[in-house]
N, C-alpha and C. Protein backbone atom coordinates (compact mmCIF):
# COMPACT_ATOMS: atom_id res chain seq x y z
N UNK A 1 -154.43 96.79 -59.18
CA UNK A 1 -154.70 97.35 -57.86
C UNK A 1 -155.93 96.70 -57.24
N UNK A 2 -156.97 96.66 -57.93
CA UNK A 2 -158.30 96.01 -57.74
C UNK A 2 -157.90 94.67 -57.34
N UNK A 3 -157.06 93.70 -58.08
CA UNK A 3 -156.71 92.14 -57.61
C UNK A 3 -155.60 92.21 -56.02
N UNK A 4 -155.18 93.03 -55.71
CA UNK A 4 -154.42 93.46 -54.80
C UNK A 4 -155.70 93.30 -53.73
N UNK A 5 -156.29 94.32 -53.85
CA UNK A 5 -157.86 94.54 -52.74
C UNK A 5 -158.69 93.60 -52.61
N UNK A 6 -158.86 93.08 -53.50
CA UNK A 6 -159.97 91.51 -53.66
C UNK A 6 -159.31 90.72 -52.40
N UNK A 7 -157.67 90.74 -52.60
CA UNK A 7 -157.22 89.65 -51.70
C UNK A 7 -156.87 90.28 -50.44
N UNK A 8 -156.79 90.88 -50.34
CA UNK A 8 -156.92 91.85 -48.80
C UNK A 8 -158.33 91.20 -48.27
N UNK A 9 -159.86 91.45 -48.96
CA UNK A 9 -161.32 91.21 -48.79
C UNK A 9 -160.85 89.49 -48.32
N UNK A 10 -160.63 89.25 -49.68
CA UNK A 10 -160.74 87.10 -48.88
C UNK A 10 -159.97 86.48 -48.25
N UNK A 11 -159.09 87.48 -47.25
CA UNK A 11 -158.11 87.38 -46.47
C UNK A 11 -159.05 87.51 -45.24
N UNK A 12 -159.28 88.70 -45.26
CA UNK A 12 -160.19 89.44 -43.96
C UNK A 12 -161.46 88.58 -43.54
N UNK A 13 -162.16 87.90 -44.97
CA UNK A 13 -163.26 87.33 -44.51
C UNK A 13 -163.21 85.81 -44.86
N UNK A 14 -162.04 85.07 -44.98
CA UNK A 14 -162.23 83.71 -45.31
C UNK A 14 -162.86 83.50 -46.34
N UNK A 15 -162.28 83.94 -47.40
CA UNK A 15 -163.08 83.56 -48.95
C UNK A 15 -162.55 82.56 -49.94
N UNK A 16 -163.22 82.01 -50.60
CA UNK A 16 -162.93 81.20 -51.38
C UNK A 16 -162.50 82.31 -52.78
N UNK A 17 -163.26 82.69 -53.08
CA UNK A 17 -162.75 83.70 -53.88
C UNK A 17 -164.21 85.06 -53.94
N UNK A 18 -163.23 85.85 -54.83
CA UNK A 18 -164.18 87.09 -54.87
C UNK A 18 -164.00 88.01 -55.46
N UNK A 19 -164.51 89.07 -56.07
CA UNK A 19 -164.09 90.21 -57.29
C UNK A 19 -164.43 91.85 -56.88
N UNK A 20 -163.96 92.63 -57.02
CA UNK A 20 -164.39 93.70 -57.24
C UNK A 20 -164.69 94.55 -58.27
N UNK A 21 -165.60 95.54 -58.48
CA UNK A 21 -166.40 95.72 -59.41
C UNK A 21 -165.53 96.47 -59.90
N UNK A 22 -164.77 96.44 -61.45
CA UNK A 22 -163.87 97.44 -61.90
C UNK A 22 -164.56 98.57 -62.94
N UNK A 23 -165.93 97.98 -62.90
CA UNK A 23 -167.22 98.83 -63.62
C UNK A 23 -167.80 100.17 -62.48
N UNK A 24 -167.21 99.91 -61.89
CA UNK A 24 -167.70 100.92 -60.64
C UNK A 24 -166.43 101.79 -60.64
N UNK A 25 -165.71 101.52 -60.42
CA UNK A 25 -164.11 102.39 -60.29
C UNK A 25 -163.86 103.42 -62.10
N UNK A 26 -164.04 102.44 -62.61
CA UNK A 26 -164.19 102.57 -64.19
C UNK A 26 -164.97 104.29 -64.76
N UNK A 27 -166.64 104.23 -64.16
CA UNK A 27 -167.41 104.97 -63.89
C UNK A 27 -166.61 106.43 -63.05
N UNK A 28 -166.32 106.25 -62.09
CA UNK A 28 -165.57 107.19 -61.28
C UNK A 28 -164.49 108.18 -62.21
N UNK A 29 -163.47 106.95 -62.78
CA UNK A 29 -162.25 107.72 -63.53
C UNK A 29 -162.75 108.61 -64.22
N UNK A 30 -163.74 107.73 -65.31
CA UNK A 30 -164.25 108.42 -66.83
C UNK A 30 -165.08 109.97 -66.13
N UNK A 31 -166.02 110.17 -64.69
CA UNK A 31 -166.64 110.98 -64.59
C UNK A 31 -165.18 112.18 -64.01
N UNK A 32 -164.07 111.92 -63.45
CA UNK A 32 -163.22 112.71 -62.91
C UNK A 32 -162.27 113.31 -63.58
N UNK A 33 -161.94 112.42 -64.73
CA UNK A 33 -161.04 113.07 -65.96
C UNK A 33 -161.81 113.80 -66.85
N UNK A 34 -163.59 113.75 -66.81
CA UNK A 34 -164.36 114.68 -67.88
C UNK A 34 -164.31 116.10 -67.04
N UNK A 35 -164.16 116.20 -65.48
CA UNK A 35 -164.31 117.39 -64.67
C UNK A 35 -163.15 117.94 -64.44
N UNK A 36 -162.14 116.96 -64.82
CA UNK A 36 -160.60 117.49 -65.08
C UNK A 36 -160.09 118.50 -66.04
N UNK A 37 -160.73 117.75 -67.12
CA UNK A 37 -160.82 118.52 -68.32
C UNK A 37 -161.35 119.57 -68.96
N UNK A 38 -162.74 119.59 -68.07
CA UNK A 38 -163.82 120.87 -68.31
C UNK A 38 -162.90 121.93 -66.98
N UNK A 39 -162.43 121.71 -66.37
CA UNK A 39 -162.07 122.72 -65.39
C UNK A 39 -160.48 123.11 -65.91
N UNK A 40 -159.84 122.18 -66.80
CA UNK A 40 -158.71 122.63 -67.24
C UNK A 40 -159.44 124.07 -68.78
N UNK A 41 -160.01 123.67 -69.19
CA UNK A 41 -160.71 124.52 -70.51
C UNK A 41 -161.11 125.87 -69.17
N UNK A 42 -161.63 125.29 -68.62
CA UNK A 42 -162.05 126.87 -67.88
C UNK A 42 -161.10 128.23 -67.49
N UNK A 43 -159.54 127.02 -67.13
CA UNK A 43 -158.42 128.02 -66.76
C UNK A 43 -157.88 128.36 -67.80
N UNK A 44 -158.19 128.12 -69.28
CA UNK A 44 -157.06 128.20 -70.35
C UNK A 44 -158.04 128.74 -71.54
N UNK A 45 -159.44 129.77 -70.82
CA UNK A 45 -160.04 130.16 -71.90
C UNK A 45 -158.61 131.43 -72.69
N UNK A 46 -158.08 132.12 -72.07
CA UNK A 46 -157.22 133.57 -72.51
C UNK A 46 -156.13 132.61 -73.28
N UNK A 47 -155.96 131.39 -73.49
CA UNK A 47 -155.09 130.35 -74.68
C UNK A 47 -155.64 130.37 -76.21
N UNK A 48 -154.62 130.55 -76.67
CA UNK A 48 -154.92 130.65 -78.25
C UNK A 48 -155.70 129.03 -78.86
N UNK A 49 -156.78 129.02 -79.39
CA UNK A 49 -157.40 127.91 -79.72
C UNK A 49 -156.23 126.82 -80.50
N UNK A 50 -155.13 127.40 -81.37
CA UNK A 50 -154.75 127.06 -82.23
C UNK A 50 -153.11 126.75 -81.56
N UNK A 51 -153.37 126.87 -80.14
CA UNK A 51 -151.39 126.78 -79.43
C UNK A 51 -151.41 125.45 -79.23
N UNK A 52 -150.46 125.27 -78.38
CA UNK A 52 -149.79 123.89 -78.43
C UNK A 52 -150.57 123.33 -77.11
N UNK A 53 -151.00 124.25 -76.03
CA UNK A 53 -151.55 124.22 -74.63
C UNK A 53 -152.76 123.04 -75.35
N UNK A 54 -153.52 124.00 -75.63
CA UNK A 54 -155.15 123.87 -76.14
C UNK A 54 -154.94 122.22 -76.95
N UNK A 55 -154.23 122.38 -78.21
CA UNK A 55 -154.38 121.07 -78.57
C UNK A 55 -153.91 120.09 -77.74
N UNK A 56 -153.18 120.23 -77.06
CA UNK A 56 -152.81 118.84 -75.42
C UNK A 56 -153.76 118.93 -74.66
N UNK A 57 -154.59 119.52 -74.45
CA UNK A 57 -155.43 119.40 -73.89
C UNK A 57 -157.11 118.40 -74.83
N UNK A 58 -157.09 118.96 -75.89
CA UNK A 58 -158.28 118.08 -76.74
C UNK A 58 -157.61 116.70 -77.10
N UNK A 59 -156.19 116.61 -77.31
CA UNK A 59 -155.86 115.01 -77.45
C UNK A 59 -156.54 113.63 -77.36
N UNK A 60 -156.79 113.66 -75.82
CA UNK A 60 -156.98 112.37 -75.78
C UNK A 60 -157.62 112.96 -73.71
N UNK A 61 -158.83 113.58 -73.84
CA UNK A 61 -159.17 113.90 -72.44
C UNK A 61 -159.25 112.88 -71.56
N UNK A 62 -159.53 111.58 -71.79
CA UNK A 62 -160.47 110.99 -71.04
C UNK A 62 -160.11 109.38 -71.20
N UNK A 63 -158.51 109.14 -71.44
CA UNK A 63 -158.09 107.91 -72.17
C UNK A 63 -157.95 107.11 -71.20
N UNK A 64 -157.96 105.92 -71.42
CA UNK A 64 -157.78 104.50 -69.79
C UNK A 64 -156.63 104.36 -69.34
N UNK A 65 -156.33 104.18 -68.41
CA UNK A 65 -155.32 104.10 -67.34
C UNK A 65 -155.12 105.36 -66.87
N UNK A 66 -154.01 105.36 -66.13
CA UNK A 66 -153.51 106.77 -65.08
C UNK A 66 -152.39 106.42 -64.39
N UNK A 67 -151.99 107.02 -63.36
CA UNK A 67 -151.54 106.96 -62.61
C UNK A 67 -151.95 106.47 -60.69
N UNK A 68 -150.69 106.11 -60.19
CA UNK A 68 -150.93 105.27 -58.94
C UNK A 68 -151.88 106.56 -58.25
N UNK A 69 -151.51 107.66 -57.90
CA UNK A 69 -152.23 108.85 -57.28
C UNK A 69 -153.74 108.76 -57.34
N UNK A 70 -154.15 108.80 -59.12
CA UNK A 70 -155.40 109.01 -59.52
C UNK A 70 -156.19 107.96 -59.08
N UNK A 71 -155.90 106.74 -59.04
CA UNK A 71 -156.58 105.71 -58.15
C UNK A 71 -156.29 105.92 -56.68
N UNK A 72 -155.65 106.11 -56.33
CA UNK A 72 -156.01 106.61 -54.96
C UNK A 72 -156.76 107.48 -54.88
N UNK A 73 -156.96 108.78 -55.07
CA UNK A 73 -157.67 109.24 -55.18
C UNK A 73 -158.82 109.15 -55.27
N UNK A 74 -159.60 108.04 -56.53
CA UNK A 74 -160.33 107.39 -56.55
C UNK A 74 -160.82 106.90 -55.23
N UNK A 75 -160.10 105.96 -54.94
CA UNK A 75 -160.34 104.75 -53.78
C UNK A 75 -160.89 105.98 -52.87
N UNK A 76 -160.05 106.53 -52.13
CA UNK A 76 -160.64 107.73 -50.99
C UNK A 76 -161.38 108.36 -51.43
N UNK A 77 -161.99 108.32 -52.12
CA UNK A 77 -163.39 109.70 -52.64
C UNK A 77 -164.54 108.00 -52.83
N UNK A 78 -164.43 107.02 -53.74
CA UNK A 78 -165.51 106.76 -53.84
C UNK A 78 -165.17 105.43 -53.26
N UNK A 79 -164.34 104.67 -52.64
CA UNK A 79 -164.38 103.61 -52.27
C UNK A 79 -164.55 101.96 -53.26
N UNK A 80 -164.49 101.16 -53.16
CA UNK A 80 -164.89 100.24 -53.70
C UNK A 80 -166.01 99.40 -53.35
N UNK A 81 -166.30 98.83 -54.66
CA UNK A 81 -167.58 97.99 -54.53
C UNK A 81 -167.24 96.44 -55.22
N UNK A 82 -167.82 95.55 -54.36
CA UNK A 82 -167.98 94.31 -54.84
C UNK A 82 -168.57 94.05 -56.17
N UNK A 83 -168.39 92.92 -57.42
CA UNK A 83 -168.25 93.18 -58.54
C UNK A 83 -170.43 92.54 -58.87
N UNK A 84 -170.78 92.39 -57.60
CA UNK A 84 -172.24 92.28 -57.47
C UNK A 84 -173.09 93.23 -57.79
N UNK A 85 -172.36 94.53 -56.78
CA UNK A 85 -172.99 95.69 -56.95
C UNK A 85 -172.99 96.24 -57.77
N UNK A 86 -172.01 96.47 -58.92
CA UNK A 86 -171.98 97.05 -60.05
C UNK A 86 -171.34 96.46 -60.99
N UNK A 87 -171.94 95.37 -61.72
CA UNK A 87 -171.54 93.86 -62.73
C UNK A 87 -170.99 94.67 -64.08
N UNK A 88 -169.69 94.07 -64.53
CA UNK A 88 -169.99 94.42 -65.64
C UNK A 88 -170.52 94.66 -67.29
N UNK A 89 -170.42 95.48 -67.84
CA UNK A 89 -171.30 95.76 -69.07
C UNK A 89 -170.39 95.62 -70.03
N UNK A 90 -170.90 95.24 -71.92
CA UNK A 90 -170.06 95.40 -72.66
C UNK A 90 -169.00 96.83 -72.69
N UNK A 91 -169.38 98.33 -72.56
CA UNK A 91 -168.72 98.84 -72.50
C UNK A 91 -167.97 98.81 -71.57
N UNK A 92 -167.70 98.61 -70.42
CA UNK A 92 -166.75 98.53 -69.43
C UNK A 92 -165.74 97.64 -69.71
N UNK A 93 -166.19 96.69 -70.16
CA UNK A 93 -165.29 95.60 -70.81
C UNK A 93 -164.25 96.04 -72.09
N UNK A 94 -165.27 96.93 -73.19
CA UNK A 94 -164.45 96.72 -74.32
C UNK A 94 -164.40 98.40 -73.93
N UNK A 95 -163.66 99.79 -74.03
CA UNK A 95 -163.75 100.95 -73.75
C UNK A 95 -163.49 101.72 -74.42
N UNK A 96 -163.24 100.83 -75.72
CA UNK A 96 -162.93 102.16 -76.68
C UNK A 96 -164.08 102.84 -77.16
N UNK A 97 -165.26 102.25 -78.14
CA UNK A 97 -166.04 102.87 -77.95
C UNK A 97 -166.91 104.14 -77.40
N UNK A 98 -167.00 103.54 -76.18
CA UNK A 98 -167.29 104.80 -74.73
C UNK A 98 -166.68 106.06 -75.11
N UNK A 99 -165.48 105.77 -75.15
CA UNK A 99 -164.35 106.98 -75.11
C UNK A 99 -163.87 107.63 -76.15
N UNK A 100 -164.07 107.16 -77.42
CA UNK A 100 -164.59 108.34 -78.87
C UNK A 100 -165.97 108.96 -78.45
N UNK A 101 -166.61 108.18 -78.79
CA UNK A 101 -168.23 109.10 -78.10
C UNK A 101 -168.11 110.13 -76.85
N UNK A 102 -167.52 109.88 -75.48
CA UNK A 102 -167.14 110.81 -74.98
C UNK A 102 -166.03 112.01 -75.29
N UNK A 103 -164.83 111.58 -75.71
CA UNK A 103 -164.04 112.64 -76.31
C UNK A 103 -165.16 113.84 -77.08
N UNK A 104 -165.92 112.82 -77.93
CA UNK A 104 -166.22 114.20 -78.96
C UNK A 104 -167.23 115.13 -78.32
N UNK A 105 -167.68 114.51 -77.34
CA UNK A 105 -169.04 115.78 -76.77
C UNK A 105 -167.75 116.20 -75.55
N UNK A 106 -166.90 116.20 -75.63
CA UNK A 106 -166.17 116.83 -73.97
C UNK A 106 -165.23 118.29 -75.41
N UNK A 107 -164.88 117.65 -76.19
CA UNK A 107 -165.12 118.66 -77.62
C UNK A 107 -165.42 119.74 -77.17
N UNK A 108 -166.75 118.92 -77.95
CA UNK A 108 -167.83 120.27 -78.19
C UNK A 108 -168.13 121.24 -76.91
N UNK A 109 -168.04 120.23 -75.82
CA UNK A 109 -168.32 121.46 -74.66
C UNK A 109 -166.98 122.26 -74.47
N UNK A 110 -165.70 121.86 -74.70
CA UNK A 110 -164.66 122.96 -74.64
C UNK A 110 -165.01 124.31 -75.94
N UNK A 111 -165.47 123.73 -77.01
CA UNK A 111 -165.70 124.79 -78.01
C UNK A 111 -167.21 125.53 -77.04
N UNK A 112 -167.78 125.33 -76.74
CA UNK A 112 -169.34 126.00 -76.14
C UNK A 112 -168.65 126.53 -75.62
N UNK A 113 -167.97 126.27 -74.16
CA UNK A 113 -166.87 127.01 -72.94
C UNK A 113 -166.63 128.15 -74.08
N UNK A 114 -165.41 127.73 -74.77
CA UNK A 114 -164.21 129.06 -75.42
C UNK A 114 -165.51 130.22 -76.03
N UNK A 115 -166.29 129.66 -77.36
CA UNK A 115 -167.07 130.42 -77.68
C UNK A 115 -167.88 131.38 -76.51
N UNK A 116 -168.60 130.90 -76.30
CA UNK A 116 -169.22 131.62 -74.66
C UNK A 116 -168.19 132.78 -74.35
N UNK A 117 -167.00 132.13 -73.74
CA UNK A 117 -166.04 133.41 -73.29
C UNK A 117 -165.66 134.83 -74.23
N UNK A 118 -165.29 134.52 -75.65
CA UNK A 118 -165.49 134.98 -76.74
C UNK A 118 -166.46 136.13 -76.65
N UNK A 119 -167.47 135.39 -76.43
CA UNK A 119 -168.61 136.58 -76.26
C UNK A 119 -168.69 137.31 -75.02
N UNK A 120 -167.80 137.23 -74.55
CA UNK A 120 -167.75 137.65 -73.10
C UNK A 120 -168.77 137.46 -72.32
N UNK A 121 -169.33 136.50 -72.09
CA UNK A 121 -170.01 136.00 -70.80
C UNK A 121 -169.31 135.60 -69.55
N UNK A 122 -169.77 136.07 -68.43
CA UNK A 122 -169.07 136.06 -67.43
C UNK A 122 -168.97 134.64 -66.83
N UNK A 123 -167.85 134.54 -65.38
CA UNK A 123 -167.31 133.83 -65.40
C UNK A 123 -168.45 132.60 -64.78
N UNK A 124 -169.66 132.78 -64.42
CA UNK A 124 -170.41 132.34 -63.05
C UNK A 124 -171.47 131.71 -63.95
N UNK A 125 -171.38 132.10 -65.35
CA UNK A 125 -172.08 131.66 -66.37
C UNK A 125 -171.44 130.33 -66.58
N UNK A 126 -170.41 130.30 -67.19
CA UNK A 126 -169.46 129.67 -67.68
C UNK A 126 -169.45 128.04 -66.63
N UNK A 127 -169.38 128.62 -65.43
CA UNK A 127 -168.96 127.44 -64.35
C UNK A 127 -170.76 126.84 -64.13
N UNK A 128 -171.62 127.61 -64.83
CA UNK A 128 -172.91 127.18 -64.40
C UNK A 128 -173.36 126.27 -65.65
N UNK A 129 -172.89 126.45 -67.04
CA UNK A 129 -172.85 125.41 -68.48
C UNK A 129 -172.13 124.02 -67.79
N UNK A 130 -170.68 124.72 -67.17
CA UNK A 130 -169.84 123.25 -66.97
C UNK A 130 -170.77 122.15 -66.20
N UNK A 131 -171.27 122.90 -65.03
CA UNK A 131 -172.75 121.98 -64.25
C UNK A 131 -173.37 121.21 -64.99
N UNK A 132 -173.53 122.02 -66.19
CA UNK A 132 -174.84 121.14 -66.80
C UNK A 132 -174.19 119.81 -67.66
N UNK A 133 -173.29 120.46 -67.76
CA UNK A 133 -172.04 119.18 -69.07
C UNK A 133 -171.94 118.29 -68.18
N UNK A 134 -171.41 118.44 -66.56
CA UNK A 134 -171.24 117.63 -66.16
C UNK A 134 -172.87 116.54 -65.92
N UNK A 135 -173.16 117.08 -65.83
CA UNK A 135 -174.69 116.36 -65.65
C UNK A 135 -174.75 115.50 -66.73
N UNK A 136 -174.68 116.09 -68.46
CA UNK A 136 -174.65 115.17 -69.65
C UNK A 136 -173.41 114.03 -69.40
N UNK A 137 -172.68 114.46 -68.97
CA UNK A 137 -171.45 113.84 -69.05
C UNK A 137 -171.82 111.96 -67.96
N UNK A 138 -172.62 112.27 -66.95
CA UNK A 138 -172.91 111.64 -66.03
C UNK A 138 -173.76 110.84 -66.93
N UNK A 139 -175.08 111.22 -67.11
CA UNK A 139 -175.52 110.24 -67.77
C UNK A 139 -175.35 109.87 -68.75
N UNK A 140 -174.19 110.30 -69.37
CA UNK A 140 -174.19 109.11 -70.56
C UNK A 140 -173.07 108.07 -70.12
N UNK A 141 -172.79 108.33 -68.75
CA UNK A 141 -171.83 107.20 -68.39
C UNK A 141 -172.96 105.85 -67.29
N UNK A 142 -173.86 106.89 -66.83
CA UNK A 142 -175.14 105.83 -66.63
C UNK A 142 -175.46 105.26 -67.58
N UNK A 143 -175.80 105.22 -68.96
CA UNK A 143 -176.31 104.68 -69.87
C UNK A 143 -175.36 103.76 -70.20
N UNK A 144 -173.96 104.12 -70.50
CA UNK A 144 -173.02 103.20 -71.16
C UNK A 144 -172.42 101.78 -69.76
N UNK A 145 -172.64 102.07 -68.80
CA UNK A 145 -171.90 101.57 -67.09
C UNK A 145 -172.90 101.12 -66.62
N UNK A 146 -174.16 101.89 -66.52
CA UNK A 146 -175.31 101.68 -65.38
C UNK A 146 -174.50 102.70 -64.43
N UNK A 147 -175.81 103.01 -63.14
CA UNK A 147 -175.66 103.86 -62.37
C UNK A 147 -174.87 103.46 -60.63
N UNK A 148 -174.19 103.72 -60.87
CA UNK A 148 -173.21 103.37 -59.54
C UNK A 148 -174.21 103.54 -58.55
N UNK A 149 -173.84 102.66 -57.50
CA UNK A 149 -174.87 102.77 -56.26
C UNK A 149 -174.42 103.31 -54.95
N UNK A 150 -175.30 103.94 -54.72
CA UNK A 150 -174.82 104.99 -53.38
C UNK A 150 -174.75 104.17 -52.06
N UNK A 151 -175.24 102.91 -51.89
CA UNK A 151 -175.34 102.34 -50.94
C UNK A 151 -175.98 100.31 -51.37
N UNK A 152 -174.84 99.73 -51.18
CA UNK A 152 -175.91 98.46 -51.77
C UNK A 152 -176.08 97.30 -50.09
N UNK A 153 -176.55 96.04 -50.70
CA UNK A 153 -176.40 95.37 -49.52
C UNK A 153 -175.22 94.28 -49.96
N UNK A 154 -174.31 94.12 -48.36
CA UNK A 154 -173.49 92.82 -48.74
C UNK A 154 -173.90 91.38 -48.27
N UNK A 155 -173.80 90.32 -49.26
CA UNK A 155 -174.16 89.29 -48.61
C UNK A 155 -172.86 88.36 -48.89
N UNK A 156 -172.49 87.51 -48.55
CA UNK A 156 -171.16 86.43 -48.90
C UNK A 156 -171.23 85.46 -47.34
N UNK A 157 -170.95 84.11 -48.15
CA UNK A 157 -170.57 82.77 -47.09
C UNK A 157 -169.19 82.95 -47.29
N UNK A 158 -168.20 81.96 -46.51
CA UNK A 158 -167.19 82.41 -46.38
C UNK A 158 -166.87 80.80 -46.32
N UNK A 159 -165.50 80.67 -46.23
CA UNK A 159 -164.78 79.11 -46.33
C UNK A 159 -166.05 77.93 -45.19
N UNK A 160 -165.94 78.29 -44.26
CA UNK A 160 -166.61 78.07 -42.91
C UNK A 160 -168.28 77.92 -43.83
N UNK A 161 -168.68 78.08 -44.08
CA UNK A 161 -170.14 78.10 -44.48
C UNK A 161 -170.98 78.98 -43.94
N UNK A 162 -170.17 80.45 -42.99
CA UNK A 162 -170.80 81.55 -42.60
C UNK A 162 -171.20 82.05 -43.18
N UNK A 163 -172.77 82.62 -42.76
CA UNK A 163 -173.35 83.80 -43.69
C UNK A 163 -172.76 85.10 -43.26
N UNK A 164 -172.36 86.15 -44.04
CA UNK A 164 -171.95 87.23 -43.91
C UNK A 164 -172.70 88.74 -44.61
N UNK A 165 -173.81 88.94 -43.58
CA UNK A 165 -174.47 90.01 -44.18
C UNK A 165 -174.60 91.33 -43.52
N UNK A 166 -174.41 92.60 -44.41
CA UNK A 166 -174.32 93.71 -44.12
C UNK A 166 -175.16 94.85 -44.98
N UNK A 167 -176.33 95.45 -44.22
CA UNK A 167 -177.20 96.77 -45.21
C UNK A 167 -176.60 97.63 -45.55
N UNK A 168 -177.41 98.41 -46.74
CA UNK A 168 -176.86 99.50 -46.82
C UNK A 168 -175.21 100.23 -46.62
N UNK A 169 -174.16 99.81 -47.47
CA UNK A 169 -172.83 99.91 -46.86
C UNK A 169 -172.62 100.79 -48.53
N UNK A 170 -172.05 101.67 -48.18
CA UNK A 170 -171.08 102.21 -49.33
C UNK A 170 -169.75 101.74 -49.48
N UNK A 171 -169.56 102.27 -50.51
CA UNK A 171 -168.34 102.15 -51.44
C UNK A 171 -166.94 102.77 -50.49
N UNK A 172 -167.13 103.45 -49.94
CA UNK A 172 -166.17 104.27 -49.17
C UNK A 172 -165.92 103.05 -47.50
N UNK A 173 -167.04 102.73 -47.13
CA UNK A 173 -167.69 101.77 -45.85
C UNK A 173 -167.56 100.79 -46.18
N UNK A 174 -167.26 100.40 -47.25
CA UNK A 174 -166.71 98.80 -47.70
C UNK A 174 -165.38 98.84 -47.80
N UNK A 175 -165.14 99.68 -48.39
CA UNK A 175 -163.29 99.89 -49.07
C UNK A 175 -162.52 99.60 -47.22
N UNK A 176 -162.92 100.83 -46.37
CA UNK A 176 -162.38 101.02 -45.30
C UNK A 176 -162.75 99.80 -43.84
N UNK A 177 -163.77 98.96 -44.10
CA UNK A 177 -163.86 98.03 -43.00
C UNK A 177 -163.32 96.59 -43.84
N UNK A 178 -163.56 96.29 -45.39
CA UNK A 178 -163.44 95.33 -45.94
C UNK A 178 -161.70 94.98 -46.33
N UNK A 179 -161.13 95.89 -46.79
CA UNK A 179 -159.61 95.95 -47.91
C UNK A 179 -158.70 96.94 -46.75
N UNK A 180 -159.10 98.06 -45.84
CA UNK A 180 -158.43 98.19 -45.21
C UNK A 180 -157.64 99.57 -45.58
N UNK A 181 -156.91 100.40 -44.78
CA UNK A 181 -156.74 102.22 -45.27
C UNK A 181 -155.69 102.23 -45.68
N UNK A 182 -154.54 100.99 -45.14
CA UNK A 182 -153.27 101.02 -45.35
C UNK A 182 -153.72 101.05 -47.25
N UNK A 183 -154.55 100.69 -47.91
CA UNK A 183 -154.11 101.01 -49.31
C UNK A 183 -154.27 102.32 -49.71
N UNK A 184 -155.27 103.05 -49.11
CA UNK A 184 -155.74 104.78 -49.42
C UNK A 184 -155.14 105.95 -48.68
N UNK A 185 -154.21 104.81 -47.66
CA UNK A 185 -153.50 105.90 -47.13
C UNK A 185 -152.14 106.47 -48.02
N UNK A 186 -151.72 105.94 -48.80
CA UNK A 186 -150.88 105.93 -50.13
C UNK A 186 -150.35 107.30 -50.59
N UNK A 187 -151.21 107.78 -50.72
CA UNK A 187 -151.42 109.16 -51.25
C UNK A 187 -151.12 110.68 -50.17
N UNK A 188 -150.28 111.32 -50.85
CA UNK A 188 -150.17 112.81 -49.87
C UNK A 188 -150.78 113.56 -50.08
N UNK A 189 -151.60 114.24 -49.15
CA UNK A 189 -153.02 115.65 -49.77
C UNK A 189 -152.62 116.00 -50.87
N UNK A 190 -150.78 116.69 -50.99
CA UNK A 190 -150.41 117.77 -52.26
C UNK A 190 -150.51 116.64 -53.47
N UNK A 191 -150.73 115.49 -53.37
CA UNK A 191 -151.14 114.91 -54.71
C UNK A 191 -152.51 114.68 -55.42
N UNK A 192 -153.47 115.25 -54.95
CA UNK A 192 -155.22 115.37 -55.35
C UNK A 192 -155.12 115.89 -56.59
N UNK A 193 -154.39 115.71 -57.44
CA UNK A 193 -154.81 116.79 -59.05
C UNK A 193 -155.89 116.20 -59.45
N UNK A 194 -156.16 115.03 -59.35
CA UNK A 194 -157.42 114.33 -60.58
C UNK A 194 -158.61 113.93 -60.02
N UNK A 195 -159.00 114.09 -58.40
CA UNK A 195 -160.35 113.77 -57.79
C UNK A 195 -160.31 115.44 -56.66
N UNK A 196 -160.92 116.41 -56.74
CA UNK A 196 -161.49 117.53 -56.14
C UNK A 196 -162.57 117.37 -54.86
């Protein structure tokens, strides 16, 4: 999908060539399938730890690839970034790693969740731990990715020997003036399950 968009970009701007950052998109999934998952544990505390629900759910939370939707989704929530702005890292590259280490603390926070409920702590509690997981959850995808950027600058020459520079542009402000909506328009509202 990403090599699809690149060439949309060096279409639009006369490029010789050019990349987009799949370390940035990458970042996005891993943070949306951990909030997927902590919000699926939230609806399925009254599930028997030991049913068939619960264990499909601890499987495999947070595994690579998806579906066409979930990247859309993606794309319209965080946009894309040039592969400048957010280069990639050994883990982005190799992902298994990443994703045992994450599985097992997305774990432990479904066991914290269930236990917690157990003890009957209410529900406002519960959604106020997930906050904080998500917070752990974030930075350890800063640590393993680096920190996605809220706004970078674009610079690129183009076939022509034009300079092509633009401040401060997001991910969303690049996707939509650079690659264009016809790709994010893709998606029907009733399909949002995996970006909120």
């Amino acid at each position: 999908a990403l090599n699809t968009m690149r060439f949309a970009v060096m279409q639009k701007l006369n490029l010789e060539s050019f990349e987009l950052s799949q370390n940035y998109t990458l970042f996005y999934d891993k943070l949306e399938k951990a909030n997927y998952f902590l919000e699926n544990i939230l609806e399925t505390l009254e599930e028997p730890t030991d049913g068939r629900l619960i264990s499909h759910l601890l499987k495999d939370p947070l595994g690579d690839g998806g579906q066409w939707d979930m990247l859309c989704n993606l794309i319209e929530k965080y946009g894309v970034v040039p592969k400048e702005a957010m280069p990639e890292t050994a883990p982005s590259s190799a992902t298994r790693e990443l994703c045992t280490y994450m599985t097992r603390k997305l774990r432990e926070f479904a066991c914290v969740l269930r236990k917690a409920h157990a003890e009957g702590k209410a529900a406002d509690e519960l959604r106020t731990r997930k906050e904080g997981m998500m917070e752990t959850v974030y930075h350890m995808l800063c640590i393993a990715l680096g920190k996605p950027p809220k706004s970078f600058p674009f610079e690129i020459r183009n076939k022509k020997k034009e300079f092509i520079r633009e401040e401060n542009i997001t991910g969303k402000e690049f996707f939509e003036k650079y690659v264009g909506l016809e790709y994010g328009g893709l998606c029907q509202p009733h399909q949002r399950a995996h970006c909120g």
